[in-house]
Protein backbone atom coordinates (compact mmCIF):
# COMPACT_ATOMS: atom_id res chain seq x y z
CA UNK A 1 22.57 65.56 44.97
CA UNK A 2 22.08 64.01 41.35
CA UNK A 3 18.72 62.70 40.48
CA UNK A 4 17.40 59.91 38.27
CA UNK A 5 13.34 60.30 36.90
CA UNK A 6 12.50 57.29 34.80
CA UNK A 7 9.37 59.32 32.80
CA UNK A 8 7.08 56.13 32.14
CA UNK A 9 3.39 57.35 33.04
CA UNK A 10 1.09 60.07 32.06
CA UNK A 11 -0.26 62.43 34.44
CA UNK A 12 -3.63 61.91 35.70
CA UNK A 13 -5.11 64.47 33.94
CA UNK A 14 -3.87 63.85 30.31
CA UNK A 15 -5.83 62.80 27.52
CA UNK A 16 -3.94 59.47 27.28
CA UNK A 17 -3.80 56.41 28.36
CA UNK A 18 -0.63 54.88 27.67
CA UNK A 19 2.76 56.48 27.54
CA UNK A 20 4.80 55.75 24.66
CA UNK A 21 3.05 53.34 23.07
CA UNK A 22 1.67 54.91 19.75
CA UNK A 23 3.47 55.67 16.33
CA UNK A 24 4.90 58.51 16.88
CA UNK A 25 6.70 57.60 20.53
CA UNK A 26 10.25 57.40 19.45
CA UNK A 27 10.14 60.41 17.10
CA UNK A 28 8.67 62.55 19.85
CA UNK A 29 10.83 61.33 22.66
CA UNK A 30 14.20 61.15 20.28
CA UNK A 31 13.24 64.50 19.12
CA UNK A 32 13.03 65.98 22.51
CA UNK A 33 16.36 64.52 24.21
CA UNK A 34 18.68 65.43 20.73
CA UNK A 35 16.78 69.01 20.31
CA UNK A 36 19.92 71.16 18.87
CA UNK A 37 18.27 74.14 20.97
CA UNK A 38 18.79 72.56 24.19
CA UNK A 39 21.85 70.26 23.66
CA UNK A 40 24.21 72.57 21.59
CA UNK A 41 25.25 69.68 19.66
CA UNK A 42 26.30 67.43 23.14
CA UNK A 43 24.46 64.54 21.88
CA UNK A 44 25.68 60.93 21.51
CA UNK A 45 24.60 57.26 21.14
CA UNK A 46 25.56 53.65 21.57
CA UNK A 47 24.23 51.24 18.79
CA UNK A 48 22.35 53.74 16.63
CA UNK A 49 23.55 57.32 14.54
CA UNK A 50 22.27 60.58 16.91
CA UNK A 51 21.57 62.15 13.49
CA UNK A 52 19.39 59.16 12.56
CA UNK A 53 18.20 57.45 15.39
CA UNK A 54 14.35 57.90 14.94
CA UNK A 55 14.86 56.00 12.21
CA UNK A 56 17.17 53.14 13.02
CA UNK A 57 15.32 52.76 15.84
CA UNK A 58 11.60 52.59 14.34
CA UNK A 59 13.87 49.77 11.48
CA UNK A 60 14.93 47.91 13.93
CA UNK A 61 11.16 47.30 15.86
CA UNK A 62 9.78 46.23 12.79
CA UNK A 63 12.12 44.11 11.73
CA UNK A 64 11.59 42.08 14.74
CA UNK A 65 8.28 42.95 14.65
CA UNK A 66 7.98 44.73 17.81
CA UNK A 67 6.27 47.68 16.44
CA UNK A 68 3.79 48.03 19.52
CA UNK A 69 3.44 48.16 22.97
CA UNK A 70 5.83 50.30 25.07
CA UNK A 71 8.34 51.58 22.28
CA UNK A 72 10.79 53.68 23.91
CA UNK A 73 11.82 54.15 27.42
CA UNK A 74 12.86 58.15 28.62
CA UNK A 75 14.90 59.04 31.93
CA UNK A 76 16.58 61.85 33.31
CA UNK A 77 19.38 62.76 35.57
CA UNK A 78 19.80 66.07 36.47
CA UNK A 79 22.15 68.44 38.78
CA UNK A 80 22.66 70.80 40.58
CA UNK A 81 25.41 73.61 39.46
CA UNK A 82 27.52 73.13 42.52
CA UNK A 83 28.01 69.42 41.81
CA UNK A 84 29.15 69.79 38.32
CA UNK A 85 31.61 72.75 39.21
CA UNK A 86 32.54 70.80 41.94
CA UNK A 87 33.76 67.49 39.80
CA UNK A 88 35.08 69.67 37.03
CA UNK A 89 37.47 71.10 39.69
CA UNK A 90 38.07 67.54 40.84
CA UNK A 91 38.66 65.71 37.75
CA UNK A 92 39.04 68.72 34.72
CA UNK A 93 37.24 70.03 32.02
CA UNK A 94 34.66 72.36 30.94
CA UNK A 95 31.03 71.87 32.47
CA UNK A 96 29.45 70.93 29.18
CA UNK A 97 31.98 68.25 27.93
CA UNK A 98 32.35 66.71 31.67
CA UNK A 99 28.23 66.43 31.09
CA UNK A 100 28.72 64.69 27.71
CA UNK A 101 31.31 62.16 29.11
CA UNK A 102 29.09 61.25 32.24
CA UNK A 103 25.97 60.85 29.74
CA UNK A 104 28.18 58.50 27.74
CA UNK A 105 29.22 56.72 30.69
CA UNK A 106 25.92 56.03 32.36
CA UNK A 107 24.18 54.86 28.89
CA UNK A 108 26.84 52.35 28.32
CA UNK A 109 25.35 50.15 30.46
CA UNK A 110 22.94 49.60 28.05
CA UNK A 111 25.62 49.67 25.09
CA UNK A 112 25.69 46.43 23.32
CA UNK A 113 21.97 45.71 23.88
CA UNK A 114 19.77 48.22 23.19
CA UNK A 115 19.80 51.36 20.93
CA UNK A 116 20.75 54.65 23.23
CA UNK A 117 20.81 58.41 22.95
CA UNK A 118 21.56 60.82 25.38
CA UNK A 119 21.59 64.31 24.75
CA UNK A 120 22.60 66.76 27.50
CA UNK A 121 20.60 70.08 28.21
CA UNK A 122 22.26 72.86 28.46
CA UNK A 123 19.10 75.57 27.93
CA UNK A 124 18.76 76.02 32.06
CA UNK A 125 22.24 76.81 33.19
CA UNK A 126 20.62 76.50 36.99
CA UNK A 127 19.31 72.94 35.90
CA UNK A 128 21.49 71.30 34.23
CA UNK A 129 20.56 67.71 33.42
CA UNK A 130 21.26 64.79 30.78
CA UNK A 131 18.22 63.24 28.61
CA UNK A 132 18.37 59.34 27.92
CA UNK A 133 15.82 57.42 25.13
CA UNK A 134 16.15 54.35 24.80
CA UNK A 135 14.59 51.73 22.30
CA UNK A 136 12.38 48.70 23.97
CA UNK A 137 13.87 46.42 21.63
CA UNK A 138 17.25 44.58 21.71
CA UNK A 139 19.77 44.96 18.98
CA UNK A 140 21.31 41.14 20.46
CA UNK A 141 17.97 39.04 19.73
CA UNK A 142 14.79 41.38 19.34
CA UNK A 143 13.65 40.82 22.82
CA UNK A 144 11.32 43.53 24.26
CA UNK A 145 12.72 45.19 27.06
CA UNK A 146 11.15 44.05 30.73
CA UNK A 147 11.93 46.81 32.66
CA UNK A 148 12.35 45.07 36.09
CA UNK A 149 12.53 45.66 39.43
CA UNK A 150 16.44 44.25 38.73
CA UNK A 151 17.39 45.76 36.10
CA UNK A 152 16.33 48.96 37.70
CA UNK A 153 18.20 48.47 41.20
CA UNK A 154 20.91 47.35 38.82
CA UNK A 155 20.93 50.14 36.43
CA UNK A 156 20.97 52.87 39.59
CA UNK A 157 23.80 51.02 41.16
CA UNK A 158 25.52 51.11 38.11
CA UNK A 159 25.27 54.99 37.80
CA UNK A 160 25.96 55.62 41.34
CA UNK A 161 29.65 53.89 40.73
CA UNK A 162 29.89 56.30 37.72
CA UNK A 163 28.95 59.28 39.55
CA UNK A 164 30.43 58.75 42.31
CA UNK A 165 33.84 59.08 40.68
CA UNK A 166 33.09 62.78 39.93
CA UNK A 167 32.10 63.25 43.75
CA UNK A 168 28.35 63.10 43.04
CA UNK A 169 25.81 60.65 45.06
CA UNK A 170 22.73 60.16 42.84
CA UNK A 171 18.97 59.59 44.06
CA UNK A 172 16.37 58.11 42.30
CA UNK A 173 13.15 59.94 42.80
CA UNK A 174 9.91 59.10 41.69
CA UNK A 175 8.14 60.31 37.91
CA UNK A 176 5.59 62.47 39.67
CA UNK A 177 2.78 60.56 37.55
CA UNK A 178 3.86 57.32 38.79
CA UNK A 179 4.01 55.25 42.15
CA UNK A 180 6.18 52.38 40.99
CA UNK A 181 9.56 53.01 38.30
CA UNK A 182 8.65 49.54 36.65
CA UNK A 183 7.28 49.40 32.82
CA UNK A 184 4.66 46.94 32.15
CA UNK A 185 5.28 45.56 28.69
C-alpha cells in the first residue's frame, strides 16, 4: 500500500524549533526533492522552472512579501516495488516514467495555485517513492497557504482517485515528529 508523510515538524531532539521557516527553507527542501543523484533527471513542476525553482519561488514570497513564517511545505509518497510493477503491467510503461506521470498527476492539484516540484527517487530501487515541495505562497493572489484540516482530507482524496487508477490504495501515515498533519501558519 502507497503512503503519504506530510514532513512538517522537527524531531524532538533537534536543535530547532521551527521547520521550514528560516532563509534557507526552500533551497534546502527544493534541493533535496530535485537532487540529480536521486531523481535521474525525473523531475517536474507546475507554475515554476525545476531548473530554477529555488529561485522563482524565494521571487515570488517577496514580492508579496511573504518572506517568513512557514515557507515551503514537503510530502512524500512512497511504494512498494510490487505496486509499481503491478500498475506498469496494468496500464504500460517503464517503472520510472509511470513514477514521473503519477508525481505529475498528484501535484496538479495544486497546479494553478501554488508553485510545485516533484522529483521522483529512484536511489532505493526497494523504496521507491516521489518527493513534493511546495511554496506557502499563492501564485493567484499571494495568500499564505493554511494548511487545513480540508484541504488535507481533500488533497488525500484527491490522490487516492489518482492512484487508484494504477491499482494502488494510498494511506496517509503520520510524520513520525508530529501528532497532527496540519501547518500552523
Amino acid at each position: 500500500m502507497a503512503t503519504l508523510k506530510v514532513i512538517c515538524k522537527n524531531p524532538a531532539d533537534s536543535c530547532y524549533a521551527e521547520k521550514y521557516n528560516d532563509a534557507l527553507a526552500i533551497d534546502a527542501v527544493v534541493s533535496y526533492v530535485l537532487n540529480p543523484d536521486k531523481t535521474q533527471g525525473y523531475i517536474g513542476g507546475w507554475g515554476v522552472s525545476p531548473t530554477n525553482a529555488v529561485r522563482e519561488m524565494e521571487l515570488l514570497q517577496r514580492l508579496y512579501h511573504k518572506d517568513s513564517g512557514v515557507r515551503i511545505r514537503h510530502w512524500i509518497i512512497g511504494f512498494t516495488p510490487s505496486e509499481i510493477e503491478r500498475a506498469s503491467s496494468n496500464v504500460g510503461g517503464a517503472m520510472d516514467q509511470l513514477l514521473w506521470t503519477m508525481g505529475a498527476l498528484l501535484a496538479e492539484y495544486y497546479k494553478g495555485n501554488y508553485q510545485v516540484v516533484w522529483g521522483v527517487h529512484l536511489d532505493k530501487p526497494r523504496e521507491p517513492h516521489i518527493h513534493f515541495a511546495m511554496s506557502t505562497v499563492s501564485l493567484v493572489n499571494g495568500k499564505k497557504y493554511s494548511g487545513s484540516k480540508t484541504d488535507y482530507s481533500a488533497y488525500i482524496a484527491y490522490a487516492k482517485s489518482v492512484l487508484r487508477y494504477y491499482g494502488i490504495n494510498l494511506w496517509p501515515i503520520s510524520d513520525q515528529a508530529v501528532s497532527k498533519y496540519v501547518h500552523t501558519y
